[in-house]
Protein backbone atom coordinates (compact mmCIF):
# COMPACT_ATOMS: atom_id res chain seq x y z
CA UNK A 1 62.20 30.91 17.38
CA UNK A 2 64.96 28.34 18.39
CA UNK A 3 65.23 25.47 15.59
CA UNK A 4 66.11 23.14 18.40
CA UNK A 5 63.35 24.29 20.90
CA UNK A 6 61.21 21.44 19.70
CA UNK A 7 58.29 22.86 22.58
CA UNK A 8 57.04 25.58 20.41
CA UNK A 9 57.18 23.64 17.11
CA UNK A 10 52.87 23.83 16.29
CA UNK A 11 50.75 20.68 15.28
CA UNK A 12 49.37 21.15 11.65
CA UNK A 13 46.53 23.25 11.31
CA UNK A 14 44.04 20.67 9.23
CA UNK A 15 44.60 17.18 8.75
CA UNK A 16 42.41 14.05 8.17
CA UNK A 17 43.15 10.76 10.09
CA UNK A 18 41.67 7.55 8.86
CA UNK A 19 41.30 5.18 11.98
CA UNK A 20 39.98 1.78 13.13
CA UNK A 21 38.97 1.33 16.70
CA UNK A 22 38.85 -2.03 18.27
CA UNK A 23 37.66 -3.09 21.01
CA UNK A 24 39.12 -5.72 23.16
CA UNK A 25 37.56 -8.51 25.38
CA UNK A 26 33.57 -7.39 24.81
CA UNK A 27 33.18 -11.73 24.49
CA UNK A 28 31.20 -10.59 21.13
CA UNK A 29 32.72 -10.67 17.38
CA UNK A 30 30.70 -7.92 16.71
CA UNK A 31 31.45 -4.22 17.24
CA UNK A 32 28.02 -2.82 15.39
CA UNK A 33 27.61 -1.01 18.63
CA UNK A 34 30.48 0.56 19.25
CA UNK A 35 31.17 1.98 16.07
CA UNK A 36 27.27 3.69 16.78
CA UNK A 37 28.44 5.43 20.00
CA UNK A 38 31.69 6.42 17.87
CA UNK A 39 29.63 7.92 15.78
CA UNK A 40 27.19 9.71 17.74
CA UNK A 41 30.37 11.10 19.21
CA UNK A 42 31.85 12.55 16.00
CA UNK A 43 28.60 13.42 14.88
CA UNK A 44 28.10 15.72 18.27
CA UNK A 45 31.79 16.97 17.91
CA UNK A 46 30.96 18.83 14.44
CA UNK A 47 34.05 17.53 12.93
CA UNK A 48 33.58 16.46 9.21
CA UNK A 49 33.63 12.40 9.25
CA UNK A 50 32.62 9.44 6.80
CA UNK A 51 32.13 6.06 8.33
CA UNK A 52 33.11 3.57 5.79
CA UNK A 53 33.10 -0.53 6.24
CA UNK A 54 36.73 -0.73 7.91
CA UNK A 55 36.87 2.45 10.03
CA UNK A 56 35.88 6.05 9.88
CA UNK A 57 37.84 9.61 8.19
CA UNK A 58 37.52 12.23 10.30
CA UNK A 59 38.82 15.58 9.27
CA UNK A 60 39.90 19.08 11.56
CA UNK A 61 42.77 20.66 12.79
CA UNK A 62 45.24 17.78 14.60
CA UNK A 63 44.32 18.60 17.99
CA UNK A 64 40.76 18.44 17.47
CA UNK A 65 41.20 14.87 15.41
CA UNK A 66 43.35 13.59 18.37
CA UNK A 67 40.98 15.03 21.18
CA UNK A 68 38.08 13.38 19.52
CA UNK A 69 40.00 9.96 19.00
CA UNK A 70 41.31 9.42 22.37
CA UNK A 71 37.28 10.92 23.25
CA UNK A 72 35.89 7.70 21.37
CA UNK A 73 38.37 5.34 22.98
CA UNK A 74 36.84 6.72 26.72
CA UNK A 75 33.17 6.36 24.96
CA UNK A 76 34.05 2.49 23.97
CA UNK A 77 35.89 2.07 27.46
CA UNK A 78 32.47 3.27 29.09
CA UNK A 79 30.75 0.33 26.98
CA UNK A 80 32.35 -2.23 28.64
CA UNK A 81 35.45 -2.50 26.57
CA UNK A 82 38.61 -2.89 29.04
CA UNK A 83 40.83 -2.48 26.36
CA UNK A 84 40.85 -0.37 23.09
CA UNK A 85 43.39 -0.40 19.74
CA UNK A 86 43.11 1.54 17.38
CA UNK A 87 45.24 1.95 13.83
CA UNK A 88 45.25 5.12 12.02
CA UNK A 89 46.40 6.71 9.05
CA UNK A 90 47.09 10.63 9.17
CA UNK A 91 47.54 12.91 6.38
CA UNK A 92 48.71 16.69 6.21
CA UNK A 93 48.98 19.50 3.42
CA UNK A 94 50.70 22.78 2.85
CA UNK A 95 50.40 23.26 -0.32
CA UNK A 96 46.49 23.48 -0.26
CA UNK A 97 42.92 22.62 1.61
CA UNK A 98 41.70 19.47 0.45
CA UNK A 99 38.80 17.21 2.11
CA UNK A 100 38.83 13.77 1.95
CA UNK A 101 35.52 14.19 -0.39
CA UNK A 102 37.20 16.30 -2.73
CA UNK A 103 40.53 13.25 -2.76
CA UNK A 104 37.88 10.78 -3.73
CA UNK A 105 36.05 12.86 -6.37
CA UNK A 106 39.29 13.99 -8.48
CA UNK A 107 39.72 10.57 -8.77
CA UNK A 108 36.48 9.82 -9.99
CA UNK A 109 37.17 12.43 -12.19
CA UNK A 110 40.26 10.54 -13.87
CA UNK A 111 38.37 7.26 -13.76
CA UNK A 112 35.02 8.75 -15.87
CA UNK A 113 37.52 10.45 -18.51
CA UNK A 114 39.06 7.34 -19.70
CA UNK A 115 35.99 5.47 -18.89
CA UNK A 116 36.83 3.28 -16.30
């Protein structure tokens, strides 16, 4: 392969993306019912996800985390929502498989041995 041919360079193989979708000009404060259809759609895509109070983790290869991200914007956008932003934080390994459950329990780990 040609180090410079930048076309056949792959996306990572799992990755988990931490993102906050926002919808724009609803005329309501309140985005309780977006964030359901968000996650009716994650739940339907099979993709491991945890909805927590300022966005959602969803974990997969990165095309399947960007396919189902750009699917929730068009699932808000069909709500009413004429515009969409959304933030996100992505994360990659190579060194091994790790879920975002098992990032959160090693530190729980640390935290009950010195008794925190």
């Amino acid at each position: 392969m040609d180090p410079t041919d930048y076309s056949q360079v792959p996306t990572p193989d799992k990755c988990y993306v931490d993102f906050c979708l926002v919808p724009v000009g609803t005329g309501s404060v309140s985005v309780a019912q977006e964030v359901a259809e968000v996650q009716r759609l994650l739940k339907a895509s099979g993709l491991a996800h945890t909805m927590h109070s300022a966005g959602t983790t969803v974990e997969g290869s990165w095309d399947e985390v960007m396919k189902v991200i750009g699917q929730a914007h068009t699932v808000v956008h069909r709500t009413g929502a004429v515009r969409v932003q959304t933030s996100m934080r992505a994360g990659t390994r190579t060194d091994k498989v790790q879920t975002a459950e098992q990032k959160v329990k090693r530190v729980e780990e640390i935290l009950a041995k010195d008794g925190s």
